[in-house]
N, C-alpha and C. Protein backbone atom coordinates (compact mmCIF):
# COMPACT_ATOMS: atom_id res chain seq x y z
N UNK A 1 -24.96 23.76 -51.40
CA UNK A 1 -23.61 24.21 -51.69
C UNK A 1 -23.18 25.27 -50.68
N UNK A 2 -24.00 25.95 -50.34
CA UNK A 2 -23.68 27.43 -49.21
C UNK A 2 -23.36 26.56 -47.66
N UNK A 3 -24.47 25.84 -48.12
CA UNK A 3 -24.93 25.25 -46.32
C UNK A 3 -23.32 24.34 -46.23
N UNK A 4 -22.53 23.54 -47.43
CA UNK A 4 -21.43 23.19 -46.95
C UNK A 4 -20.16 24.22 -47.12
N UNK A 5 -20.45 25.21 -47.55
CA UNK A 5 -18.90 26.28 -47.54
C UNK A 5 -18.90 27.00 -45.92
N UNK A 6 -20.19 27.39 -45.68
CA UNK A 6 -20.09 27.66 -43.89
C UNK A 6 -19.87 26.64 -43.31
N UNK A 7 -20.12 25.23 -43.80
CA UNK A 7 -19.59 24.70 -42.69
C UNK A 7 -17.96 24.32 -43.00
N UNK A 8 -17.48 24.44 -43.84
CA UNK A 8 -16.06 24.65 -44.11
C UNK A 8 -15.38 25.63 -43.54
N UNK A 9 -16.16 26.96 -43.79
CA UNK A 9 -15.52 27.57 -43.38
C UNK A 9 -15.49 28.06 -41.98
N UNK A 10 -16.41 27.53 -41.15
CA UNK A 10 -16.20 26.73 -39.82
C UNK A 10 -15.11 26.35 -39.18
N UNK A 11 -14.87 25.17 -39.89
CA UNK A 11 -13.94 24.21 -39.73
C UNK A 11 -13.16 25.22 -39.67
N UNK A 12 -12.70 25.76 -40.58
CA UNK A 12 -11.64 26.56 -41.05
C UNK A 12 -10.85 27.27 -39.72
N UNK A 13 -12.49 28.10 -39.31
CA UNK A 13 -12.05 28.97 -38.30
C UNK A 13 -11.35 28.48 -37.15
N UNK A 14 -12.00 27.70 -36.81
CA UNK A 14 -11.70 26.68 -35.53
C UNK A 14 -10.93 25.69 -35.81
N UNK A 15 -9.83 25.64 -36.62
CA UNK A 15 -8.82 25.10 -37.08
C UNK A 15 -8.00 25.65 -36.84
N UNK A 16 -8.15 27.44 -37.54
CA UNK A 16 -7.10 28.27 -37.26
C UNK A 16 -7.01 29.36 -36.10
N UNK A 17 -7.86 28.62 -35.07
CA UNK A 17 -7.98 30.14 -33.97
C UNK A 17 -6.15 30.02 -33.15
N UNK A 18 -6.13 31.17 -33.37
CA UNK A 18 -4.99 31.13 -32.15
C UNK A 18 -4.97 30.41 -30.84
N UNK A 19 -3.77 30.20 -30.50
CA UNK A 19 -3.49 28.84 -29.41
C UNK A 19 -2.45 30.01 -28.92
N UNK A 20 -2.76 29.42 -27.27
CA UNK A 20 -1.53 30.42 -26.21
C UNK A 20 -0.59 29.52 -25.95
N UNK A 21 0.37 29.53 -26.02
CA UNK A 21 1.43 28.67 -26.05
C UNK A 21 1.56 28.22 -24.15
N UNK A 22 2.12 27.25 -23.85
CA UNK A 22 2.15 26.97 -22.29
C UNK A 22 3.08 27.88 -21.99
N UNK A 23 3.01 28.24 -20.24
CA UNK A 23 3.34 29.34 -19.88
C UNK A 23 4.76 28.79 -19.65
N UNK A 24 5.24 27.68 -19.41
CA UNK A 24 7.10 27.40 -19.36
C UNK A 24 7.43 27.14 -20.60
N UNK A 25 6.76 27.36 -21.47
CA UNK A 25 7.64 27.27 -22.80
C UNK A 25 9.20 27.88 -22.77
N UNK A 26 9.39 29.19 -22.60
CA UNK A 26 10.63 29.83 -22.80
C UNK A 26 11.69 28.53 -22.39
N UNK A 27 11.06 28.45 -21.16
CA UNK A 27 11.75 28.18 -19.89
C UNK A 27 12.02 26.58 -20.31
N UNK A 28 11.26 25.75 -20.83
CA UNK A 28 11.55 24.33 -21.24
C UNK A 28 12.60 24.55 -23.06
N UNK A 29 12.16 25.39 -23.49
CA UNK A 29 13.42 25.82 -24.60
C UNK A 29 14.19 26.10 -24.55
N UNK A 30 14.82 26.72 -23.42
CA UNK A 30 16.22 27.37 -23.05
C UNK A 30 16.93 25.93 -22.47
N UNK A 31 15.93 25.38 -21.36
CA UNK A 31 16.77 24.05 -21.39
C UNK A 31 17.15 23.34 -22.28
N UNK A 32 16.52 23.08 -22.97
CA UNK A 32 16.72 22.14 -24.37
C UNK A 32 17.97 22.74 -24.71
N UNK A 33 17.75 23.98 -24.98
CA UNK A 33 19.40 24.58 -25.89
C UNK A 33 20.17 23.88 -25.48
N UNK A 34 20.42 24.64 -23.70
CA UNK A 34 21.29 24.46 -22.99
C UNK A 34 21.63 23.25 -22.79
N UNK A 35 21.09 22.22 -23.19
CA UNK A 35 21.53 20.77 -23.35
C UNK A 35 21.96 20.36 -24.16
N UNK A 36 21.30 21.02 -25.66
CA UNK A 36 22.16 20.39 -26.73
C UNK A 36 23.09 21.54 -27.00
N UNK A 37 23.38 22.08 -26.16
CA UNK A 37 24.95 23.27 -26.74
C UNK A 37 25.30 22.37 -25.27
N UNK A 38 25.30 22.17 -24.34
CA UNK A 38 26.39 21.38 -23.52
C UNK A 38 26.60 19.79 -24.50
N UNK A 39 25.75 18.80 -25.12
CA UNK A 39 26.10 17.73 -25.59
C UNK A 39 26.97 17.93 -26.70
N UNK A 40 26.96 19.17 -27.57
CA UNK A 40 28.01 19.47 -28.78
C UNK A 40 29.43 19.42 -27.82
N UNK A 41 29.46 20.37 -27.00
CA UNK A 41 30.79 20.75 -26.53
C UNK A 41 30.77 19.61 -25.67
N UNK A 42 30.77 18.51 -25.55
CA UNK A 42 31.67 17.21 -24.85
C UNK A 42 31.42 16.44 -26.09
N UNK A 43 30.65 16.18 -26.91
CA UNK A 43 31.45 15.67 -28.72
C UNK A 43 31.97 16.06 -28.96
N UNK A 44 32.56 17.40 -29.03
CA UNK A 44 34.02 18.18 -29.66
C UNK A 44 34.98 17.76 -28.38
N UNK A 45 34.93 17.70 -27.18
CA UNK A 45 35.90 17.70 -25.90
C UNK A 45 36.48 16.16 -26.25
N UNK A 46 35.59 15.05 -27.14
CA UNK A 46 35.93 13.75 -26.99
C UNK A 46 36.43 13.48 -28.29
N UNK A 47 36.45 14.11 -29.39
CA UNK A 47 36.88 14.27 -30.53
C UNK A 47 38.79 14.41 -30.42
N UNK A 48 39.48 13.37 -31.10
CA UNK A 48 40.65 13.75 -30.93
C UNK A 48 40.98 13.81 -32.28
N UNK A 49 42.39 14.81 -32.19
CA UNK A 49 42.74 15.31 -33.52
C UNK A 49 43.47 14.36 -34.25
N UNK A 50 43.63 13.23 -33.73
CA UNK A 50 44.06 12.10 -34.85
C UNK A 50 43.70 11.74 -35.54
N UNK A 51 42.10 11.46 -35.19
CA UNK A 51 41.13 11.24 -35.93
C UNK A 51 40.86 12.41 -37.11
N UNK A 52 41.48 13.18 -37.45
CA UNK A 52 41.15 14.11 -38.09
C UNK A 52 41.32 14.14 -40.04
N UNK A 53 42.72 13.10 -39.77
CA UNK A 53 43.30 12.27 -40.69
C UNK A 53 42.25 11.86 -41.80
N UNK A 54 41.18 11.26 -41.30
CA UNK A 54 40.01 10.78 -42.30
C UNK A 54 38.94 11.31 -42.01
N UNK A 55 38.69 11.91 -43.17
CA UNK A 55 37.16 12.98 -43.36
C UNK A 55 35.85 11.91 -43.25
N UNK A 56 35.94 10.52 -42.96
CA UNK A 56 35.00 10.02 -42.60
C UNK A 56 34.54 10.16 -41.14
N UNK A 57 35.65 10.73 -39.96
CA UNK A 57 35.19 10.72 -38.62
C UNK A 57 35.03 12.60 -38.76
N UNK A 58 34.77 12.93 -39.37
CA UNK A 58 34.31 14.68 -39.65
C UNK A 58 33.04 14.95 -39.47
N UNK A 59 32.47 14.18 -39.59
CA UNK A 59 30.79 14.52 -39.80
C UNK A 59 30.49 14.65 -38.15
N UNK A 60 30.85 13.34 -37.23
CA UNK A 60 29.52 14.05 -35.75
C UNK A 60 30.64 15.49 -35.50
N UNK A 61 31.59 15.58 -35.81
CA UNK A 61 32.38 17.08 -35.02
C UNK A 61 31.05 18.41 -35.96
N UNK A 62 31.09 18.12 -37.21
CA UNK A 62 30.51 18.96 -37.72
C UNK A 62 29.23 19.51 -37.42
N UNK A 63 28.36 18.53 -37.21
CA UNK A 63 27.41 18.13 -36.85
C UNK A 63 27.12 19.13 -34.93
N UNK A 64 28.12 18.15 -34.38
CA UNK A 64 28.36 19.31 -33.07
C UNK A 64 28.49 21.01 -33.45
N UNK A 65 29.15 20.97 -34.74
CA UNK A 65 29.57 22.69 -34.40
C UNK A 65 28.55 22.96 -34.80
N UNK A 66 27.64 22.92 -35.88
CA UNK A 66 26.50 23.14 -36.27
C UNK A 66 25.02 23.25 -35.02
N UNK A 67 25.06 21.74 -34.35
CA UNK A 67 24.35 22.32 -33.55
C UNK A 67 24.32 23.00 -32.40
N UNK A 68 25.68 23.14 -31.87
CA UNK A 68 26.00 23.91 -30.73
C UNK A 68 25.94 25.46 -31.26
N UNK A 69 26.35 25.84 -32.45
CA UNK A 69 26.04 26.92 -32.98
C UNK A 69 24.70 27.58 -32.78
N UNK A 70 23.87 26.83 -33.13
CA UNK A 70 22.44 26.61 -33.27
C UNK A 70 21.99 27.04 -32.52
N UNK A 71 22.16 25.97 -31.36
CA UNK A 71 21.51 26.11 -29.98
C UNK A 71 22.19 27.68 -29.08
N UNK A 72 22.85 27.74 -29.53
CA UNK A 72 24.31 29.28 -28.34
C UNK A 72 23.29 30.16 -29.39
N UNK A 73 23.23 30.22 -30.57
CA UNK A 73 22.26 31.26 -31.45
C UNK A 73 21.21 31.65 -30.61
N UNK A 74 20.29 30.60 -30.43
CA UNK A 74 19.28 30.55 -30.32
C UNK A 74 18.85 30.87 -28.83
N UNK A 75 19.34 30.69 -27.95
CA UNK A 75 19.89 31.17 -26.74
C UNK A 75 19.53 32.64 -26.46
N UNK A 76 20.65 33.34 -27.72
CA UNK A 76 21.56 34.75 -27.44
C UNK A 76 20.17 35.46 -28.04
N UNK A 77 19.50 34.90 -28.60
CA UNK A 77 17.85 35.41 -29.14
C UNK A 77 17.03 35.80 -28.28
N UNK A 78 17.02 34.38 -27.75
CA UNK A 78 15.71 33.97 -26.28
C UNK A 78 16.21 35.12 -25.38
N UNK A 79 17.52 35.28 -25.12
CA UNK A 79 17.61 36.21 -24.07
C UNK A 79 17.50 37.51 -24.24
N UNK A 80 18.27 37.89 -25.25
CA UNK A 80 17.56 39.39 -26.06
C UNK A 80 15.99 39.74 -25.94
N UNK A 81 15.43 38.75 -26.60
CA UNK A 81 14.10 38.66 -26.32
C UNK A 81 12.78 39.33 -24.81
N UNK A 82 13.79 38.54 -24.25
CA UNK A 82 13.44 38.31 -22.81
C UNK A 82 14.01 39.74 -21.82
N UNK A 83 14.84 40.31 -22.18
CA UNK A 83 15.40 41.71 -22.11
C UNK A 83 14.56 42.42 -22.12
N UNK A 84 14.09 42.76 -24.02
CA UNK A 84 13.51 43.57 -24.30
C UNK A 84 12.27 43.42 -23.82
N UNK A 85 11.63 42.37 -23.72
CA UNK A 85 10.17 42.53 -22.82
C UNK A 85 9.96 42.63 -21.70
N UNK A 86 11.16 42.59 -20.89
CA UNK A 86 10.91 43.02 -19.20
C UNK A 86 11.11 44.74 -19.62
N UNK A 87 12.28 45.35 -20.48
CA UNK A 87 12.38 47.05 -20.80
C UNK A 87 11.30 46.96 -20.93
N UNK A 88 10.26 46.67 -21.92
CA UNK A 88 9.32 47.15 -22.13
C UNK A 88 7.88 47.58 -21.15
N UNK A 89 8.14 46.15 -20.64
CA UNK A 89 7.22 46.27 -19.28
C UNK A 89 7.65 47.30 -18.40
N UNK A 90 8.89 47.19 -17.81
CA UNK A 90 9.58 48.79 -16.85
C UNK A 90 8.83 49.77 -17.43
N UNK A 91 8.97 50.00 -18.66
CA UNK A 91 8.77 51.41 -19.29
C UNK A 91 7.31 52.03 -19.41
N UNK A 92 6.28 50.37 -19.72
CA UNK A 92 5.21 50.74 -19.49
C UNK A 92 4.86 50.97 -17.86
N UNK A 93 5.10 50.53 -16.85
CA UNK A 93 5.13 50.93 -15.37
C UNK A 93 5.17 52.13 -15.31
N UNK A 94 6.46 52.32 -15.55
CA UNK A 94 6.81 53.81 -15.41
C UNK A 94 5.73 55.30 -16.41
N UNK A 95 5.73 54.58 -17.78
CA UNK A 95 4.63 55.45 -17.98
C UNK A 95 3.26 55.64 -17.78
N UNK A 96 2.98 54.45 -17.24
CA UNK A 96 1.35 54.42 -16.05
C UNK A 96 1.49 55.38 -15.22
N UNK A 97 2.60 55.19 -14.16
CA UNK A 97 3.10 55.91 -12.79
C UNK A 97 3.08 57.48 -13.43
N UNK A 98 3.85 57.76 -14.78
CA UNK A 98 3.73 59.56 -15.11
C UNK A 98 2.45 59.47 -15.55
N UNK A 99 1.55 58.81 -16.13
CA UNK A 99 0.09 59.13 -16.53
C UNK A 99 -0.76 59.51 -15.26
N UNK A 100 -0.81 58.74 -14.34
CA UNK A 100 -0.93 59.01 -12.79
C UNK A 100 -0.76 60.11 -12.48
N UNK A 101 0.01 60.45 -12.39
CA UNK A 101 0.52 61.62 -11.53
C UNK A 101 0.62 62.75 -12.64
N UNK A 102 0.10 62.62 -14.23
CA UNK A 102 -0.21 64.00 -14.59
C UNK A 102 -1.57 64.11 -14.48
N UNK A 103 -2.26 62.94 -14.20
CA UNK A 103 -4.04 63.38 -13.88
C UNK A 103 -3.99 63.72 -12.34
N UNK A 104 -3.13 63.59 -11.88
CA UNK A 104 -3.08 64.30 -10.16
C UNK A 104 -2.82 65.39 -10.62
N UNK A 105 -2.18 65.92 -11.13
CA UNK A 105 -1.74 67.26 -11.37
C UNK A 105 -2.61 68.29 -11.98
N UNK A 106 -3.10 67.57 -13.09
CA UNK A 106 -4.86 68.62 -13.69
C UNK A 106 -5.38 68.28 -12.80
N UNK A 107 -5.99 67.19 -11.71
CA UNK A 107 -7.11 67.74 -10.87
C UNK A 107 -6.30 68.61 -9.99
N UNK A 108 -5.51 68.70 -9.57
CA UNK A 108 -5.46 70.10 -8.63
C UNK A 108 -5.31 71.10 -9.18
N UNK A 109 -4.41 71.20 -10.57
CA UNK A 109 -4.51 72.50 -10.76
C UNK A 109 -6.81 72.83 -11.27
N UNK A 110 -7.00 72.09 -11.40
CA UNK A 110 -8.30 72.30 -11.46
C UNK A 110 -9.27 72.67 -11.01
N UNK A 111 -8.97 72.01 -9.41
CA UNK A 111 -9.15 72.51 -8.11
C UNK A 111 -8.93 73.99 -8.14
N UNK A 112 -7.78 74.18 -7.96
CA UNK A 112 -6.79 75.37 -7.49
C UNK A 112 -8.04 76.69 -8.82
N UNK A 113 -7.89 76.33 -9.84
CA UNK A 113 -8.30 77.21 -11.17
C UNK A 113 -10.08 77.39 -10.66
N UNK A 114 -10.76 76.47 -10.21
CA UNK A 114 -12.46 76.81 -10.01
C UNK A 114 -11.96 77.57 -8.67
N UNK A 115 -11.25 77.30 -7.70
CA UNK A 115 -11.04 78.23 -6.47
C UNK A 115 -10.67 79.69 -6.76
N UNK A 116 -10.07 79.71 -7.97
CA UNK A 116 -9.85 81.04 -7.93
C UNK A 116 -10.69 82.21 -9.01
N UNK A 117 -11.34 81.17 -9.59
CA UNK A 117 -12.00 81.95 -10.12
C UNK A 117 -13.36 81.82 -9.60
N UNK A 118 -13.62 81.28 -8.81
CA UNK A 118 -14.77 81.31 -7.83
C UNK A 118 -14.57 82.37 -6.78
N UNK A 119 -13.86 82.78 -6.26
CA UNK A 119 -13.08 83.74 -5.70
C UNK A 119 -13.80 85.35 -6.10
N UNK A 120 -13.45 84.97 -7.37
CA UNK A 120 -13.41 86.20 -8.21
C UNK A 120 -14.96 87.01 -8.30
């Protein structure tokens, strides 16, 4: 009974290990949007308002606003997204670069502090 719950729970593990997603993901999702928010807006561009008359030709317009919605959403995310993790990266740069240069700064004043009290 033990000897099959480890190996379940085996399975388990190596079922659920984390997976790195491919590195053009973003980049193959943003297309996608950007395709189906350009295919909504030429179903709405070909949509005429005569047709409007019967709520049976309503559905692909709807359908368009819905997924062009969707996709322009989903977009305005990805790019937010993508913002905030280049700020973030800048910021970590930049606070490497001041971590740097405050350990330059204790070793000299460190320097400077055994010189003078070596001095002494």
């Amino acid at each position: 009974m033990t000897e099959a719950a480890s190996n379940f729970e085996g399975l388990l593990r190596e079922a659920l290990a984390p997976v790195e997603p491919p590195a053009d993901l973003v980049e193959r999702l943003e297309v996608t949007l950007q395709s189906i928010s350009e295919m909504a807006a030429d179903e709405l561009e070909a949509w005429e308002l005569s047709a409007m008359r019967d709520p049976r030709n309503w559905v692909r317009p709807a359908v368009a606003i819905v997924a062009g919605t969707a996709a322009g959403g989903a977009l305005v995310v990805l790019g937010a997204r993508r913002r905030a993790q280049a700020a973030r990266s800048e910021a970590d740069g930049r606070l490497a670069a001041l971590d740097r240069s405050a350990q330059q700064a204790v070793r000299k004043l460190s320097v400077q502090t055994r010189r003078l009290l070596g001095e002494r």
